[in-house]
N, C-alpha and C. Protein backbone atom coordinates (compact mmCIF):
# COMPACT_ATOMS: atom_id res chain seq x y z
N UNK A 1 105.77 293.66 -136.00
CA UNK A 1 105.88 293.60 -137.44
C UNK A 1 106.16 295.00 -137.97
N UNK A 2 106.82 294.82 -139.00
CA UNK A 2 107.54 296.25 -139.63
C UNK A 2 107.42 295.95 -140.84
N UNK A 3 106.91 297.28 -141.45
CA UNK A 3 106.53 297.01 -143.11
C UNK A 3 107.73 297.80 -143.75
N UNK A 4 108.20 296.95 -144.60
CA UNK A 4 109.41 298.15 -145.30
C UNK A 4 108.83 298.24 -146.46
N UNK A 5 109.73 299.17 -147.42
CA UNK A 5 109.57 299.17 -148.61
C UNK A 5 110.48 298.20 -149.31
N UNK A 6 110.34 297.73 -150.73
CA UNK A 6 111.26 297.25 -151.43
C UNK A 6 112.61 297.38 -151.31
N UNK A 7 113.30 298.87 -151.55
CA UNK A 7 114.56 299.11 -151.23
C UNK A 7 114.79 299.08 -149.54
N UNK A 8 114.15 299.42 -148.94
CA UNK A 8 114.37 299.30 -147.92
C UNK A 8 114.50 298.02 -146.95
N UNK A 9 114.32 296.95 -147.31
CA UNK A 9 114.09 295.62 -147.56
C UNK A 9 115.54 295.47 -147.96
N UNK A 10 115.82 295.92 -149.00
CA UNK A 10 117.53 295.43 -149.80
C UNK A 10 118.74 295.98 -149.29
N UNK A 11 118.57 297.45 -148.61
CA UNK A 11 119.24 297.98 -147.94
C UNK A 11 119.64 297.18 -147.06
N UNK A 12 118.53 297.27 -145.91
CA UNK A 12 118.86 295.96 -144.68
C UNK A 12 119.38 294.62 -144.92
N UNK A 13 118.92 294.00 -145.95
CA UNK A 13 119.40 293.09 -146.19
C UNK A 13 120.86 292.93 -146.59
N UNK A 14 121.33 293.94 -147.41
CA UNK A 14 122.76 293.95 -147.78
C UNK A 14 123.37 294.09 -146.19
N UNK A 15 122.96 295.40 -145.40
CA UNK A 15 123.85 295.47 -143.81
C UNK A 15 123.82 294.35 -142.89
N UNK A 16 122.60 293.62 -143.43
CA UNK A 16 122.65 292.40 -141.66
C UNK A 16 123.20 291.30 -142.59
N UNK A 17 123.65 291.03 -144.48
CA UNK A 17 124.75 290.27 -144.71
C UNK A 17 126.17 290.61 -143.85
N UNK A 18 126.32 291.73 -144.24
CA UNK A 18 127.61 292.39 -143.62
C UNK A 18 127.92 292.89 -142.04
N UNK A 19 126.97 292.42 -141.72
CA UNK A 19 127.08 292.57 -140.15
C UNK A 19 128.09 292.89 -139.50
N UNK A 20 128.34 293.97 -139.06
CA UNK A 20 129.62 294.34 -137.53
C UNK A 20 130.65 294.77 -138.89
N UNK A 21 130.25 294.89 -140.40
CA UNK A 21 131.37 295.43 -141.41
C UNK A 21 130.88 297.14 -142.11
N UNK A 22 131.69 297.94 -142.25
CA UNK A 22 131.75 299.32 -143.35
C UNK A 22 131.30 298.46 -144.48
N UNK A 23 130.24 298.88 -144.78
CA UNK A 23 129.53 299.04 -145.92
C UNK A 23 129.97 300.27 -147.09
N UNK A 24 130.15 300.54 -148.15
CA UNK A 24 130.57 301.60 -148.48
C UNK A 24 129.58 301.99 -149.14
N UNK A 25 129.04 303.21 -149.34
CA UNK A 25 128.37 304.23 -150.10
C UNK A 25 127.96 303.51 -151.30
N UNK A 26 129.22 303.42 -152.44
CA UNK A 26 129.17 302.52 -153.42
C UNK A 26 128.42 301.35 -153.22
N UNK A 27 128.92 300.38 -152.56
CA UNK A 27 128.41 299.05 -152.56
C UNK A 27 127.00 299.05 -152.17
N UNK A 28 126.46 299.71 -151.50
CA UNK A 28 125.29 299.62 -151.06
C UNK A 28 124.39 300.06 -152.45
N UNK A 29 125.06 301.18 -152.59
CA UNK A 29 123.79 301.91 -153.79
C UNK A 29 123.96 301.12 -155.00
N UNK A 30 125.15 299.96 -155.61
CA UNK A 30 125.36 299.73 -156.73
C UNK A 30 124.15 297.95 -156.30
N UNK A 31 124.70 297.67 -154.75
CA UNK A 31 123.60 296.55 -154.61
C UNK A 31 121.87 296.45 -154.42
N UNK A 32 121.74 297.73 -154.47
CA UNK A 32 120.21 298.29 -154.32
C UNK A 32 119.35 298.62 -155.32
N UNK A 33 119.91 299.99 -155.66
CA UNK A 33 119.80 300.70 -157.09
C UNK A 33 120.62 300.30 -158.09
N UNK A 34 121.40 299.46 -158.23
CA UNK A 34 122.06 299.29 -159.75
C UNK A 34 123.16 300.53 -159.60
N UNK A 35 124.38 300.25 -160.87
CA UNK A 35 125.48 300.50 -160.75
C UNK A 35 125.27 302.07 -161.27
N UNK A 36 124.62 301.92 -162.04
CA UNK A 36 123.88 303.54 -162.56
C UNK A 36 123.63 304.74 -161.42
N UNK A 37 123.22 304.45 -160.26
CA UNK A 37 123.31 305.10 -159.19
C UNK A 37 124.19 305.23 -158.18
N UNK A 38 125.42 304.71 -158.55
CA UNK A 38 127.08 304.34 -157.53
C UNK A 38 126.98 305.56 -156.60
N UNK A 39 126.59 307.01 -157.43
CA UNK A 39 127.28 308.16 -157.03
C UNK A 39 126.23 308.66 -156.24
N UNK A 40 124.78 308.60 -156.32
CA UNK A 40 124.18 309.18 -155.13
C UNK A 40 123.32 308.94 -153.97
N UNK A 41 124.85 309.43 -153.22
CA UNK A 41 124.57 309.42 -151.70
C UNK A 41 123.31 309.82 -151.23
N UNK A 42 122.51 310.86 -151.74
CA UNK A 42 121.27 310.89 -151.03
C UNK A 42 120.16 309.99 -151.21
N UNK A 43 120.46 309.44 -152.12
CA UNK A 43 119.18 307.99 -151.50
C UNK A 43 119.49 307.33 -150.43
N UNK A 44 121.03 307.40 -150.06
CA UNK A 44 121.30 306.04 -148.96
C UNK A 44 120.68 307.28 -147.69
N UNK A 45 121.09 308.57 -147.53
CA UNK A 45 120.20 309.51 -146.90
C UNK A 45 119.18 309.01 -145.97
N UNK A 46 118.11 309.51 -147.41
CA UNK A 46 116.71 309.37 -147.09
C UNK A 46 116.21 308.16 -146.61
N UNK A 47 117.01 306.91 -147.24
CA UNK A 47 116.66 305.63 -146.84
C UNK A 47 117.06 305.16 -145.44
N UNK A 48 118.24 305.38 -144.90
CA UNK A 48 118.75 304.93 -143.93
C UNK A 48 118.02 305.94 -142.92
N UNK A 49 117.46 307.00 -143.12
CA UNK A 49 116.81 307.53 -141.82
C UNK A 49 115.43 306.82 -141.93
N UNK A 50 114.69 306.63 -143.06
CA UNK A 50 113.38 306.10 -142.92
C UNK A 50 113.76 304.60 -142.40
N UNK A 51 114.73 303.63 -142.30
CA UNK A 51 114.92 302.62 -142.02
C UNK A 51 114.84 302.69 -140.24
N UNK A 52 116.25 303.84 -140.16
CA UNK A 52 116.13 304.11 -138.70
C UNK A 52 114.82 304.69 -137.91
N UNK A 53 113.68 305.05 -138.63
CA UNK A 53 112.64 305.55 -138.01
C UNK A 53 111.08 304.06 -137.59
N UNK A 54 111.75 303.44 -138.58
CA UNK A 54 111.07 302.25 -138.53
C UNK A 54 111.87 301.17 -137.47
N UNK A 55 113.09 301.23 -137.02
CA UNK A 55 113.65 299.72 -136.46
C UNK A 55 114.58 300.42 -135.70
N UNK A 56 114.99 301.69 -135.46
CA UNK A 56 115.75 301.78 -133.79
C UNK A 56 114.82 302.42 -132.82
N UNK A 57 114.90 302.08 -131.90
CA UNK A 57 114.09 302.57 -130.80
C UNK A 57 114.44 304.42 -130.49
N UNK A 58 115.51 305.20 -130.67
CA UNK A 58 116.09 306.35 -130.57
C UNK A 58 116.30 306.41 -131.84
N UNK A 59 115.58 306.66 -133.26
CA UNK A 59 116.23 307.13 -134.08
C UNK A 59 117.56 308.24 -134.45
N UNK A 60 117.12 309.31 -133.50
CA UNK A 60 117.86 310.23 -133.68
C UNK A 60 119.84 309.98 -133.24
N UNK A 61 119.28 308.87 -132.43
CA UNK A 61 120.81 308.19 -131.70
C UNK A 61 120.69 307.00 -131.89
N UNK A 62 121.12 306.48 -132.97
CA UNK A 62 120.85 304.84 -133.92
C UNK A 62 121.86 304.00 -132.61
N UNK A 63 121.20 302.90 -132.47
CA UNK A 63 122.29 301.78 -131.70
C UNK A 63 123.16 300.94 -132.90
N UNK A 64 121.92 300.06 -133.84
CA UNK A 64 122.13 299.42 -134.77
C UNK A 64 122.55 299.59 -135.83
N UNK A 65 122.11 300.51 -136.80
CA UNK A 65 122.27 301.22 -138.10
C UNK A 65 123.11 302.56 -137.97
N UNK A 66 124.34 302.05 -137.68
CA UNK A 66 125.51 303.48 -137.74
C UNK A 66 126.03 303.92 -139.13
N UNK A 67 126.44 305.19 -138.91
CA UNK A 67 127.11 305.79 -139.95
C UNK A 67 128.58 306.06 -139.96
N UNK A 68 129.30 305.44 -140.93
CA UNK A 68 130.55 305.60 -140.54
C UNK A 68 130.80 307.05 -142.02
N UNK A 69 131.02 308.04 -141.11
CA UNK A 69 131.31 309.19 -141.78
C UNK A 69 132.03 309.09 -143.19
N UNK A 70 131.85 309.70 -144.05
CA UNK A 70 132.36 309.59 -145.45
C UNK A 70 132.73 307.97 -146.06
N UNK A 71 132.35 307.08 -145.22
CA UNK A 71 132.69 305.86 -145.96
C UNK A 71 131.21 305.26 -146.10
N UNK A 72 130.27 305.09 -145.35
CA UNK A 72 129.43 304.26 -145.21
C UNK A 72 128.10 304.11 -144.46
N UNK A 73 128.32 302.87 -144.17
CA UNK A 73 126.88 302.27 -143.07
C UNK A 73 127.32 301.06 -142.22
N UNK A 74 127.26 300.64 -141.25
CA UNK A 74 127.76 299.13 -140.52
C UNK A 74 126.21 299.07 -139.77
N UNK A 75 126.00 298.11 -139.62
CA UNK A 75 124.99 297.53 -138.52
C UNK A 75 125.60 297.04 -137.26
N UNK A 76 125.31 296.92 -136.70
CA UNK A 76 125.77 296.31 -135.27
C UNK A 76 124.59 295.75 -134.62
N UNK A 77 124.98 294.68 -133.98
CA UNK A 77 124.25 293.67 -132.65
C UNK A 77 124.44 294.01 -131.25
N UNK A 78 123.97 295.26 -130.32
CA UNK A 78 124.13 295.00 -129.35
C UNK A 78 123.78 294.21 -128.39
């Protein structure tokens, strides 16, 4: 069992909708935080490492929760 937070909860939830897809910066933060926050990237930051510290086994080398450089986030199923 894994306790998330609220956003962190919505985060995941938006990536394992979109499964094996680029998530974009935008879409994530406008489906999380509201459209008011489109522009900052450092919540998806802070969030996506506390996500990865909670649910990949190697945080530091994510299997599941990748980053696709200047665009995004994808999840993956290995």
């Amino acid at each position: 069992e894994v306790r998330l937070t609220p956003h962190e909860y919505s985060l995941l939830a938006v990536l394992v909708r979109n499964q094996g897809k680029v998530v974009t910066h935008r879409q994530l933060l406008t489906e999380v935080w509201g459209a008011a926050f489109s522009e900052e990237t450092h919540y998806l930051r802070v969030f996506m490492r506390q996500l990865r510290s909670k649910l990949e086994p190697e945080p530091p080398r994510p299997r599941y929760l990748l980053t696709e450089t200047g665009v995004g986030y994808r999840m993956v199923d290995e």
